[in-house]
Protein backbone atom coordinates (compact mmCIF):
# COMPACT_ATOMS: atom_id res chain seq x y z
CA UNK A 1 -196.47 142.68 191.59
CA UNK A 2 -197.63 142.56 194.95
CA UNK A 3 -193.89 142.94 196.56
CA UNK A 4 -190.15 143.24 196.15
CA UNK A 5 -187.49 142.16 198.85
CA UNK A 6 -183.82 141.55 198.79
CA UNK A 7 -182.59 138.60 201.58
CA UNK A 8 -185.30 139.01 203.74
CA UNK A 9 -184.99 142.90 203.89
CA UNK A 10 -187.94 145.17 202.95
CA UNK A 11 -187.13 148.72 201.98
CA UNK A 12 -189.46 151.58 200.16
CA UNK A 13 -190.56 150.95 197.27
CA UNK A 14 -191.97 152.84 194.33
CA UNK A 15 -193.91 151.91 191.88
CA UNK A 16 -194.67 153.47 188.08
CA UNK A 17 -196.18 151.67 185.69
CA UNK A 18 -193.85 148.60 184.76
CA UNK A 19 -190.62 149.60 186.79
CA UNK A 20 -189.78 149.28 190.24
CA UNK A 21 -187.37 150.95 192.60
CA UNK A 22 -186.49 149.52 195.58
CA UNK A 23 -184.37 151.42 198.41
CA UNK A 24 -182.74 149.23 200.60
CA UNK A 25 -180.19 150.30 204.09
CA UNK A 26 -177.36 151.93 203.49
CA UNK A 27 -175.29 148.41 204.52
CA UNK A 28 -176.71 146.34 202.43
CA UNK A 29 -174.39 145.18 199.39
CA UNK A 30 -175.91 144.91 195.99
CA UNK A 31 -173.39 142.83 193.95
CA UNK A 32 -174.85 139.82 193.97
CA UNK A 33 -178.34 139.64 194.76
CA UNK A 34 -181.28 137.61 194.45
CA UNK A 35 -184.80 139.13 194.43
CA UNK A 36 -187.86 137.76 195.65
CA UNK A 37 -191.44 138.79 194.33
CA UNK A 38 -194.59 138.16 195.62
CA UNK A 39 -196.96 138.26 192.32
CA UNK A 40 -200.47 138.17 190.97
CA UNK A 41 -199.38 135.23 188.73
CA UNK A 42 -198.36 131.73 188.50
CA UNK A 43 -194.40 132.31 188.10
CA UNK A 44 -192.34 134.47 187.15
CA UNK A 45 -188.12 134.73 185.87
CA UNK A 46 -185.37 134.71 186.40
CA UNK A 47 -184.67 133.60 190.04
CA UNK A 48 -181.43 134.36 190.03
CA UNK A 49 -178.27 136.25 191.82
CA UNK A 50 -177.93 139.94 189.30
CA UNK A 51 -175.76 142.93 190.47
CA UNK A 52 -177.43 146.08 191.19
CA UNK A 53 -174.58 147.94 191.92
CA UNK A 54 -174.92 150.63 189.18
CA UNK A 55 -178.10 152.48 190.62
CA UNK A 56 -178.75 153.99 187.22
CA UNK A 57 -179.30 150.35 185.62
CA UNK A 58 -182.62 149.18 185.49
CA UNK A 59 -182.76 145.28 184.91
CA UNK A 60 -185.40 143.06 183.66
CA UNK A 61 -186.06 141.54 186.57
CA UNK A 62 -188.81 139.52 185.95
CA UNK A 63 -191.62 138.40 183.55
CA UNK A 64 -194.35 137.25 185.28
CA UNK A 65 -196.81 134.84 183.86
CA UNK A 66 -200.57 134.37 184.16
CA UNK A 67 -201.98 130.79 184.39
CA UNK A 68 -203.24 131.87 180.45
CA UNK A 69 -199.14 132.23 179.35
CA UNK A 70 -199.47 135.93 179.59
CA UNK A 71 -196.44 137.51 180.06
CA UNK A 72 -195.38 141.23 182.21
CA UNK A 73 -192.59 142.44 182.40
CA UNK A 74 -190.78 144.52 185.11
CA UNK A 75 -187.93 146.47 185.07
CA UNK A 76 -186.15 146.80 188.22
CA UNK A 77 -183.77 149.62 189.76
CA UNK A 78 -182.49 148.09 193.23
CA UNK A 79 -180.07 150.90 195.84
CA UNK A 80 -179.30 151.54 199.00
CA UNK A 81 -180.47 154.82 200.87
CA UNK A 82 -177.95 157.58 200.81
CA UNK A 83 -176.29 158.33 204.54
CA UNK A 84 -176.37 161.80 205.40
CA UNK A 85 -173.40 163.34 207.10
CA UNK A 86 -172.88 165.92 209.71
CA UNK A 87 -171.24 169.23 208.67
């Protein structure tokens, strides 16, 4: 997986081994979201709205899939950056 955004926004991103975490802003809602994957393969599923809203979840996101059929699979953990407060 070359890269992970959410509606156009980039955050950071970690990688290890087959899961990804992606931080996003603090704004941005994560109940119905659609990610977008730029990948080393041919195509990869599902391309669809999933809520990330519990930040302990990890989701399949995707399997990707070589033009030989092979398949990788990626686990996903999508949240939003935690806003620090003033004492």
């Amino acid at each position: 997986m070359e890269s992970l955004t959410v509606d156009g926004q980039y955050g950071e991103t970690e990688y290890e081994d087959d899961n990804v975490k992606l931080v996003l802003k603090s704004s941005a809602k994560l109940n119905s979201v659609e990610p977008v994957l730029q990948i080393h393969g041919d195509d990869y599923s599902p391309k669809v709205a999933q809520d990330f809203t519990d930040s302990e979840k990890k989701i399949l996101l995707s399997t990707v899939k070589n033009k030989y059929g092979v398949e990788h699979k990626y686990y996903v953990t999508i949240t939003k950056e935690e806003i620090k407060r003033r004492k």
